[in-house]
PDB file of N, CA and C in Angstrom:
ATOM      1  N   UNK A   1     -28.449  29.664 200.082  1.00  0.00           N
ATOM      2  CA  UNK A   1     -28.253  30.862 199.273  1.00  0.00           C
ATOM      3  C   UNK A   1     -29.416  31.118 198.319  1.00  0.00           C
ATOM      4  N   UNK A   2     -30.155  30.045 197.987  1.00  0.00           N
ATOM      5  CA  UNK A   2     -30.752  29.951 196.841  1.00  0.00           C
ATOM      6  C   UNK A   2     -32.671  31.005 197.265  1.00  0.00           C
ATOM      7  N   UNK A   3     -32.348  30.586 198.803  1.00  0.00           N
ATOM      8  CA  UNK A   3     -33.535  31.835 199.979  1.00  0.00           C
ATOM      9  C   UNK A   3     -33.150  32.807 199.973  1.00  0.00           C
ATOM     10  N   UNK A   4     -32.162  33.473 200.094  1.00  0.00           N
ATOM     11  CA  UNK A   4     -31.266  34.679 200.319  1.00  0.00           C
ATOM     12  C   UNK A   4     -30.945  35.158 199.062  1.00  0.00           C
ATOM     13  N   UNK A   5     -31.918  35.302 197.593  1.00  0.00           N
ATOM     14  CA  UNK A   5     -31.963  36.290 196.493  1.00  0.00           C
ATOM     15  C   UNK A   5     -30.357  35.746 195.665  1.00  0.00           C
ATOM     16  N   UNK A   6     -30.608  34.354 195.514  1.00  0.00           N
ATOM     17  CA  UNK A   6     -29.238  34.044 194.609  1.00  0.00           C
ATOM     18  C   UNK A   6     -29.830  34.520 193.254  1.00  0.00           C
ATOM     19  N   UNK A   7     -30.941  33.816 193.006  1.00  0.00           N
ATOM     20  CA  UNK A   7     -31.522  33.893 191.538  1.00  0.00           C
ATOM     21  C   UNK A   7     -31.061  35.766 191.501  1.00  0.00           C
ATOM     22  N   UNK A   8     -31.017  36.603 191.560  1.00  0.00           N
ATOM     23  CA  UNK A   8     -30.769  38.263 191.901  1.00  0.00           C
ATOM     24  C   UNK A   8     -29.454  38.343 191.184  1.00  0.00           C
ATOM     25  N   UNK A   9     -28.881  37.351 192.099  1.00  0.00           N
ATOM     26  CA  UNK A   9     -27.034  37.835 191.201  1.00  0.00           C
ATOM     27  C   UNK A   9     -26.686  36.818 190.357  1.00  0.00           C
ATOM     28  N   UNK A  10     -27.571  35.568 189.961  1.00  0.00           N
ATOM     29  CA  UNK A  10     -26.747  35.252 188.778  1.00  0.00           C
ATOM     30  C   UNK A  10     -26.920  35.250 187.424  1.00  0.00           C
ATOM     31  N   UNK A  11     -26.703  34.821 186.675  1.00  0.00           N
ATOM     32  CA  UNK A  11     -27.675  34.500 185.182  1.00  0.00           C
ATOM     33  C   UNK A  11     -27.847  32.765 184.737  1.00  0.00           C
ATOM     34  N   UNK A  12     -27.362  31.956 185.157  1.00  0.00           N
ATOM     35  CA  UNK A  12     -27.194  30.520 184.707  1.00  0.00           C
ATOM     36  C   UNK A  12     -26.766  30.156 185.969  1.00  0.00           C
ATOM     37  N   UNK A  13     -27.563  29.032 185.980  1.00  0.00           N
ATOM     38  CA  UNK A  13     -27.453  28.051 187.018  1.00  0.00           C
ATOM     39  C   UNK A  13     -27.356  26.549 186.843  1.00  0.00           C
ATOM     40  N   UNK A  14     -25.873  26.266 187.281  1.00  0.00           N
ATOM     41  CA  UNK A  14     -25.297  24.769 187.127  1.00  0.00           C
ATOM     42  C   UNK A  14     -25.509  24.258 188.240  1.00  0.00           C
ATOM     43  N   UNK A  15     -25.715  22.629 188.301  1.00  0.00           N
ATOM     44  CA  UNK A  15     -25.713  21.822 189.344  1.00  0.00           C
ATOM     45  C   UNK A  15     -25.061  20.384 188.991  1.00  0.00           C
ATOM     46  N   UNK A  16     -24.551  19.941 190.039  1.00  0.00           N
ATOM     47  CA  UNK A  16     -23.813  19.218 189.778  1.00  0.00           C
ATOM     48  C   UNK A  16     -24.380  18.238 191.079  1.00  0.00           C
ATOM     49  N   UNK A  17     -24.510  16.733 190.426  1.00  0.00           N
ATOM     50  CA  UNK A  17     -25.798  15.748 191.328  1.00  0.00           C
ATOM     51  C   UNK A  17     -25.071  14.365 191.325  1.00  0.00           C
ATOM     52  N   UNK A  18     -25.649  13.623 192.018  1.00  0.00           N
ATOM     53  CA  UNK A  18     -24.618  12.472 192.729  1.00  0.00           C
ATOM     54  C   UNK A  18     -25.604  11.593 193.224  1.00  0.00           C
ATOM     55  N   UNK A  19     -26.280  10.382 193.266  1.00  0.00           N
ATOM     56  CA  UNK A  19     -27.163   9.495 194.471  1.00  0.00           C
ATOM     57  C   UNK A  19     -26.925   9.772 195.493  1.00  0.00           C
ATOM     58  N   UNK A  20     -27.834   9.408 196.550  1.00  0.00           N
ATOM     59  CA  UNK A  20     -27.498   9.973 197.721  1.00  0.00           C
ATOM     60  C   UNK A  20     -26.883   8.975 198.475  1.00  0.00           C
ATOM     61  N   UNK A  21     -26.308   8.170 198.012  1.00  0.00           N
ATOM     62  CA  UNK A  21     -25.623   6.915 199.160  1.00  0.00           C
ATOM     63  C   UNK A  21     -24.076   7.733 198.397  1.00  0.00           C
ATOM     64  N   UNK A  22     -24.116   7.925 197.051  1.00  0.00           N
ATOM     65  CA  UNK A  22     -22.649   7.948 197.207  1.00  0.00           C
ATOM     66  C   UNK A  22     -22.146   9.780 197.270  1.00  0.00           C
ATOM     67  N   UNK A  23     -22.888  10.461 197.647  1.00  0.00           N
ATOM     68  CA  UNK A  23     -23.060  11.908 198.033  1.00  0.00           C
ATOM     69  C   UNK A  23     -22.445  11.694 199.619  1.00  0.00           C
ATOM     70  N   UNK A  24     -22.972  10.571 200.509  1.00  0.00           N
ATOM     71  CA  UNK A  24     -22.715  10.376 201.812  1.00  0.00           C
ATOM     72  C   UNK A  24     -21.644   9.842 201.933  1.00  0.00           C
ATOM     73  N   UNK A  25     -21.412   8.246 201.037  1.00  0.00           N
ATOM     74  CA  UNK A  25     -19.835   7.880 201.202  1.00  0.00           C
ATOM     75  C   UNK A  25     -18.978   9.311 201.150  1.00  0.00           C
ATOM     76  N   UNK A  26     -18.727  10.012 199.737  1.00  0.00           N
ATOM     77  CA  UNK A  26     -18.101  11.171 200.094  1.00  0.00           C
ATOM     78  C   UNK A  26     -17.669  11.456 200.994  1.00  0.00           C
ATOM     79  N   UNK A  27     -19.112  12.424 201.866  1.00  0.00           N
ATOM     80  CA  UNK A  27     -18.771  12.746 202.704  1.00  0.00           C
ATOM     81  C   UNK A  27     -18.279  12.391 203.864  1.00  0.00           C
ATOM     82  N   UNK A  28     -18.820  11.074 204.386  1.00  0.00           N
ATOM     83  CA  UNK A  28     -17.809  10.114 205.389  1.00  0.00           C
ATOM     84  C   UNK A  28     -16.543  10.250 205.025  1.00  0.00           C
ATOM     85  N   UNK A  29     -16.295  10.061 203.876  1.00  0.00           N
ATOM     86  CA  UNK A  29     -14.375   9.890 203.590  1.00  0.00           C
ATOM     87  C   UNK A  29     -13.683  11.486 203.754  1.00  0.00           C
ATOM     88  N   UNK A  30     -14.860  12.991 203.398  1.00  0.00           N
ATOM     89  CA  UNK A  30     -14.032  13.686 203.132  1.00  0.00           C
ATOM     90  C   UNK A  30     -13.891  14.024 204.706  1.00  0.00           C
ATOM     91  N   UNK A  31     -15.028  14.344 205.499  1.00  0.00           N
ATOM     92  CA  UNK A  31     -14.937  14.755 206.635  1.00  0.00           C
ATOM     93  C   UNK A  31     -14.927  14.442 207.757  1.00  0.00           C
ATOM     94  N   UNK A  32     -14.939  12.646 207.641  1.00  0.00           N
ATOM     95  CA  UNK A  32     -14.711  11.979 208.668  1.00  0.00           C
ATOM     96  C   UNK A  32     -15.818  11.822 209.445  1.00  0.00           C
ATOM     97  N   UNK A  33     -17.348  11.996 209.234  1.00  0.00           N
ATOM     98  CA  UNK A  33     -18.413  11.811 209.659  1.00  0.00           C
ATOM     99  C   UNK A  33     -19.293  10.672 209.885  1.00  0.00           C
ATOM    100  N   UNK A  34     -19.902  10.553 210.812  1.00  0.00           N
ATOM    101  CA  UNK A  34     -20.727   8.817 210.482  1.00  0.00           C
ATOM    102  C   UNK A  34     -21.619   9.252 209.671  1.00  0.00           C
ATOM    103  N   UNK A  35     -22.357   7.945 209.324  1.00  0.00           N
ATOM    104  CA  UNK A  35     -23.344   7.457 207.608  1.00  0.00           C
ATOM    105  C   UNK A  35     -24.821   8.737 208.557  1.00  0.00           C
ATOM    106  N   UNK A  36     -24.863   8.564 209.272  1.00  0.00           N
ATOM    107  CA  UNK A  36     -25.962   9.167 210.043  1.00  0.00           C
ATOM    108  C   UNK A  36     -25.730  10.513 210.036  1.00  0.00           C
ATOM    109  N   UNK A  37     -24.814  11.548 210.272  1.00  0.00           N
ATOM    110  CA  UNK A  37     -24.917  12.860 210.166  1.00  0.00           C
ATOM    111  C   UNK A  37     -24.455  12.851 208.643  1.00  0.00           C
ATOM    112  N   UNK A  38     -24.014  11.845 208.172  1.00  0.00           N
ATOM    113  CA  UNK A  38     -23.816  12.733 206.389  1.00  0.00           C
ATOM    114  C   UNK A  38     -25.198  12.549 205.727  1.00  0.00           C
ATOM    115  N   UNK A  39     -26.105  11.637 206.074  1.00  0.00           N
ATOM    116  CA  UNK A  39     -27.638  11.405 205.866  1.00  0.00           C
ATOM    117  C   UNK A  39     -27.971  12.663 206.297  1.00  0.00           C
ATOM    118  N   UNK A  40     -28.059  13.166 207.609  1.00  0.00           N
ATOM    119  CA  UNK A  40     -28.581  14.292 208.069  1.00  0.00           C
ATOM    120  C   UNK A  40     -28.046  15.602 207.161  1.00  0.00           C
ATOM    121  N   UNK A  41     -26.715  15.860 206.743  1.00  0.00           N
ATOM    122  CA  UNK A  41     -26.396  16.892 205.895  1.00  0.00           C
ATOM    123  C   UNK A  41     -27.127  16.816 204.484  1.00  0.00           C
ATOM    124  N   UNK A  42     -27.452  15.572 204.089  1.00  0.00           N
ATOM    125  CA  UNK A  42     -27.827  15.341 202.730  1.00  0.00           C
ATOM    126  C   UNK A  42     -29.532  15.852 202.848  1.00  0.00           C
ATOM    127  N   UNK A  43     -30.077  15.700 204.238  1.00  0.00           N
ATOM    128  CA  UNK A  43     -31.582  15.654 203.860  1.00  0.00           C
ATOM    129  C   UNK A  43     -31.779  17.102 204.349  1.00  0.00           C
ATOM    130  N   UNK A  44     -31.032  18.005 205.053  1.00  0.00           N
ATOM    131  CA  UNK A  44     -30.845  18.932 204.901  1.00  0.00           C
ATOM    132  C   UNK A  44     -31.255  19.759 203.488  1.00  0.00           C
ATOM    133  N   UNK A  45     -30.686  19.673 202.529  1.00  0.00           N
ATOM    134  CA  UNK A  45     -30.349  20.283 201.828  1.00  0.00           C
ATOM    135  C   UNK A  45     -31.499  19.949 200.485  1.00  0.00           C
ATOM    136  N   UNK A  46     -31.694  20.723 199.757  1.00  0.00           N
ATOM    137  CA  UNK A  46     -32.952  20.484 198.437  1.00  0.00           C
ATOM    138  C   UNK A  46     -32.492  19.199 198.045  1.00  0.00           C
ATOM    139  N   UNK A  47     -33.243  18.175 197.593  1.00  0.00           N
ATOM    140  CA  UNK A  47     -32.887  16.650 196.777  1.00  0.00           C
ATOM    141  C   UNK A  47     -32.501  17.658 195.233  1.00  0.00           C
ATOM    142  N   UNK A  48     -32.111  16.533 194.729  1.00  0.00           N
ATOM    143  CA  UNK A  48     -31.174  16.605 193.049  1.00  0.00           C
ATOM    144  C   UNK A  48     -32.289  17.020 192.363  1.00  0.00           C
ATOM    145  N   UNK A  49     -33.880  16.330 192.814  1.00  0.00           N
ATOM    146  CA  UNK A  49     -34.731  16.707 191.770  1.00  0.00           C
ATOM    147  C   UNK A  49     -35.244  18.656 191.707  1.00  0.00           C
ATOM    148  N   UNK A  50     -35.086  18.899 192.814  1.00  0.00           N
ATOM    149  CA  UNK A  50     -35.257  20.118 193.166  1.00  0.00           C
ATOM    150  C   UNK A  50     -34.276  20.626 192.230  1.00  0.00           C
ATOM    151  N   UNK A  51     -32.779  20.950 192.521  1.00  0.00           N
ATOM    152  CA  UNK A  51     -31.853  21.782 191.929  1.00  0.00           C
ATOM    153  C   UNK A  51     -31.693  21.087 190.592  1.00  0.00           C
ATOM    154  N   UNK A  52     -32.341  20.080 190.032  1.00  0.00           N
ATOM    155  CA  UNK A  52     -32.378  20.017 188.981  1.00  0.00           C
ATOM    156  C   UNK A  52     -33.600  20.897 187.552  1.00  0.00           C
ATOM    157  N   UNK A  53     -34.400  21.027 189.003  1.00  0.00           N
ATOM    158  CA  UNK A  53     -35.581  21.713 188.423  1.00  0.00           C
ATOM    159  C   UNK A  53     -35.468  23.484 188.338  1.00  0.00           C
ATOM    160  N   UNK A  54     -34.280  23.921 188.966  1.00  0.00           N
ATOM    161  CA  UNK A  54     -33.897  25.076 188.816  1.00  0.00           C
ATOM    162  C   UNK A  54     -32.796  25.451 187.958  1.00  0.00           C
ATOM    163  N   UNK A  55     -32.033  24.405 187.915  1.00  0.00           N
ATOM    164  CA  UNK A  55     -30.557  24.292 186.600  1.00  0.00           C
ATOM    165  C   UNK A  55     -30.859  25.013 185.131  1.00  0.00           C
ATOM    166  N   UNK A  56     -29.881  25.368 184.791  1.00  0.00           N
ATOM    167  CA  UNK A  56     -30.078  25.288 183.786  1.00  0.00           C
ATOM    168  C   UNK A  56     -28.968  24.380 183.067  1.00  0.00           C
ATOM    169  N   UNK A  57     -27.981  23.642 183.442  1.00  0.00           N
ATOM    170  CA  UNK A  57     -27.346  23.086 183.201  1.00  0.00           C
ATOM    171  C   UNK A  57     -26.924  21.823 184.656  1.00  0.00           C
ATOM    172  N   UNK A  58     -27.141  20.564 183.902  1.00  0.00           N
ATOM    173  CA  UNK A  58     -27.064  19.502 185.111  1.00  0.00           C
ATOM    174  C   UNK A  58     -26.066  18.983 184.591  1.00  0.00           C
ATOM    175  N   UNK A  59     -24.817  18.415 185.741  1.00  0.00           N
ATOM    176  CA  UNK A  59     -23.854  17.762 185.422  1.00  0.00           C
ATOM    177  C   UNK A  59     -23.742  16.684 186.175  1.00  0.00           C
ATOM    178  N   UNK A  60     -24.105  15.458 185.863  1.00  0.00           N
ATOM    179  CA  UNK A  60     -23.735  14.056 186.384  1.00  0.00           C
ATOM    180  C   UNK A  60     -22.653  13.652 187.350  1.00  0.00           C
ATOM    181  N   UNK A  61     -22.349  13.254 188.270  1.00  0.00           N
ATOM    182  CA  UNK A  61     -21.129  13.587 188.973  1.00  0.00           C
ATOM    183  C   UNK A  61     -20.858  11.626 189.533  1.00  0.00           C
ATOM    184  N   UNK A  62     -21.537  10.855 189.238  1.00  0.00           N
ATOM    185  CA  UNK A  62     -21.754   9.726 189.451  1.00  0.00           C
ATOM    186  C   UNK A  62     -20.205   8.892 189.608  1.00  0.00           C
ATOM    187  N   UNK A  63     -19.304   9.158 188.834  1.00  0.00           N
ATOM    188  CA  UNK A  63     -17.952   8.326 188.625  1.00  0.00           C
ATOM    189  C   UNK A  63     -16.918   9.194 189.186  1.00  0.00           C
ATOM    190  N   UNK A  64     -15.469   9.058 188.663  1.00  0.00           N
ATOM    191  CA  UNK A  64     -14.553   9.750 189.219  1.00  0.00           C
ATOM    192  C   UNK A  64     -14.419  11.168 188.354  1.00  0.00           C
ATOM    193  N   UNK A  65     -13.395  12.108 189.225  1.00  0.00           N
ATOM    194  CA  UNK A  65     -12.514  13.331 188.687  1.00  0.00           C
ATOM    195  C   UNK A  65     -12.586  13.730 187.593  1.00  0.00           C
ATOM    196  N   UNK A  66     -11.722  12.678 186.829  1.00  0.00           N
ATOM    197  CA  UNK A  66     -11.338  12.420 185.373  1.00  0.00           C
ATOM    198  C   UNK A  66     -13.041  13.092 184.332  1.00  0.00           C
ATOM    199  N   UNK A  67     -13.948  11.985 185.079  1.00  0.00           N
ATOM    200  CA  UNK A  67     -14.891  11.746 184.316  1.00  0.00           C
ATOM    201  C   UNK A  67     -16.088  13.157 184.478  1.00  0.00           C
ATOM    202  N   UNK A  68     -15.800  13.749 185.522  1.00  0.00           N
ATOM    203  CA  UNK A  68     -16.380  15.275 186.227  1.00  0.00           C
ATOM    204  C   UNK A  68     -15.684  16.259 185.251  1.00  0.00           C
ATOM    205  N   UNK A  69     -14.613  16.742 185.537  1.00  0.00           N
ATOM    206  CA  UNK A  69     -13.767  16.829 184.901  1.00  0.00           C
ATOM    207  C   UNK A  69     -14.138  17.368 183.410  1.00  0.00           C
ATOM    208  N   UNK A  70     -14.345  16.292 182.724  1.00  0.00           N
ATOM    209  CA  UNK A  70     -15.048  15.809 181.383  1.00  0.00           C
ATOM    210  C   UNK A  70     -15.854  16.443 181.252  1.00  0.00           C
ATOM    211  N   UNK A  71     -16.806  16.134 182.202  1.00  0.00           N
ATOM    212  CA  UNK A  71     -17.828  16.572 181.447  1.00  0.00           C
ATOM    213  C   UNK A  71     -18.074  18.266 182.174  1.00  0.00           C
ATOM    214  N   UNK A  72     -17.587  18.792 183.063  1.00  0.00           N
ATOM    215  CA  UNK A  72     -17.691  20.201 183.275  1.00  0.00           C
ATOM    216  C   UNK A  72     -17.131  20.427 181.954  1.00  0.00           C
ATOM    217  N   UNK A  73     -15.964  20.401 181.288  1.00  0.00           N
ATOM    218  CA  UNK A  73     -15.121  20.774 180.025  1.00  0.00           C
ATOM    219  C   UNK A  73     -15.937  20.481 178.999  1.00  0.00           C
ATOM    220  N   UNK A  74     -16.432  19.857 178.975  1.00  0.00           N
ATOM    221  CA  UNK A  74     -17.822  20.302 177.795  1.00  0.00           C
ATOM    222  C   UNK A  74     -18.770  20.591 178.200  1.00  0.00           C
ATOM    223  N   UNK A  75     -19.824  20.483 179.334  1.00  0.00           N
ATOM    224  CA  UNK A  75     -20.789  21.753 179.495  1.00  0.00           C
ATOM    225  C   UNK A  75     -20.498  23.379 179.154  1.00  0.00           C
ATOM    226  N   UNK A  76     -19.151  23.167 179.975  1.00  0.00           N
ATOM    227  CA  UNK A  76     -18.634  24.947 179.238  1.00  0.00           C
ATOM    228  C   UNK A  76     -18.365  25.182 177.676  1.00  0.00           C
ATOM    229  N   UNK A  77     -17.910  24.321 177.301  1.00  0.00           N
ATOM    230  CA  UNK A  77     -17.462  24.376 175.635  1.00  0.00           C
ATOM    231  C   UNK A  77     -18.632  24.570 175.162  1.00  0.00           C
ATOM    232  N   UNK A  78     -20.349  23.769 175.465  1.00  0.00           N
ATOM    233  CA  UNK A  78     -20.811  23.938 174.735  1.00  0.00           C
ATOM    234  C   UNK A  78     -21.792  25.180 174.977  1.00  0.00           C
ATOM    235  N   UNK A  79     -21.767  25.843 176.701  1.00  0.00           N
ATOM    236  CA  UNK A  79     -22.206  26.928 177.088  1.00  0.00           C
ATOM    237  C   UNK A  79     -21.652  28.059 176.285  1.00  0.00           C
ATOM    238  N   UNK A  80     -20.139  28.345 176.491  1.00  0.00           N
ATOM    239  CA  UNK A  80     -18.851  29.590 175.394  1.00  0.00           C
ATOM    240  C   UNK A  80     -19.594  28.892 174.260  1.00  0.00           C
ATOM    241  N   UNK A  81     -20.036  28.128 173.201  1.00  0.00           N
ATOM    242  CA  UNK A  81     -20.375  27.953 171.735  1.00  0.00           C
ATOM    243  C   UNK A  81     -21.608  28.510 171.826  1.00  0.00           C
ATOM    244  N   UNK A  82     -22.416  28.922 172.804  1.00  0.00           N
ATOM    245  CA  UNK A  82     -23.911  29.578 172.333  1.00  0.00           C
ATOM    246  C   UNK A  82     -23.508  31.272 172.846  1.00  0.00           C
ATOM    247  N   UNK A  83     -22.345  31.584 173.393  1.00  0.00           N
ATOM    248  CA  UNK A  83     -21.936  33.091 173.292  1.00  0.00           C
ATOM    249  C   UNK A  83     -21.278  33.535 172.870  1.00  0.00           C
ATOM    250  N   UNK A  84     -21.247  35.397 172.489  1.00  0.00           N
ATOM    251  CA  UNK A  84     -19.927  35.743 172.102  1.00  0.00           C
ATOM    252  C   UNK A  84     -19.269  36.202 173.167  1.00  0.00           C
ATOM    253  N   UNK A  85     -18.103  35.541 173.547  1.00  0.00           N
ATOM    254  CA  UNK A  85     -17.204  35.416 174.776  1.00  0.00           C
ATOM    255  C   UNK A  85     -15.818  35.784 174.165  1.00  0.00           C
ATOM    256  N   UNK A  86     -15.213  37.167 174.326  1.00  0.00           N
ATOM    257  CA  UNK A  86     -13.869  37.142 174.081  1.00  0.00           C
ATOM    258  C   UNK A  86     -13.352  37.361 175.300  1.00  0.00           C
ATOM    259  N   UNK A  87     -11.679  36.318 175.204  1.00  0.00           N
ATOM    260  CA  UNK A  87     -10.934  36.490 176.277  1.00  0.00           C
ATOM    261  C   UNK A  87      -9.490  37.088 175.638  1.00  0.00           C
ATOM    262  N   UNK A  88      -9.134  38.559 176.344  1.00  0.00           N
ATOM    263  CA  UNK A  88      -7.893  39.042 176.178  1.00  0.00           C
ATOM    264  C   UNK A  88      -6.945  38.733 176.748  1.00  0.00           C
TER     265      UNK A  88
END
């Protein structure tokens, strides 16, 4: 998306990054894939340093839910604290 004029429609750009061994476990568990095509999906795709270099906000994704979770709920808290954002 990011070829196809994303920068066009958004204003802020989050990423959310992981090592790449446990980016692949993931994906083995979510989709049932061997270590070899979830390698192949991973190298596919820009490395962390790339979409980190386009972020404007990076979120660690290293541990569990809980801890994601977390910290999305304060990236936004502290994103809504630098705007004026009313919700009716």
């Amino acid at each position: 998306p990011i070829e196809d004029g994303f920068f066009d429609v958004v204003d802020r750009i989050w990423t959310v990054t992981a090592n790449c061994d446990l980016r692949a476990d993931r994906l083995i568990a979510r989709m049932g894939i061997s270590r070899a095509e979830a390698d192949a999906r991973i190298r596919s795709q820009m490395s962390s340093r790339e979409y980190e270099a386009i972020a404007d906000t990076v979120i660690e994704n290293e541990k569990g839910e809980t801890e994601l979770r977390a910290a999305v709920e304060k990236a936004l808290t502290d994103f809504l604290a630098t705007r004026q954002v009313k919700f009716d």
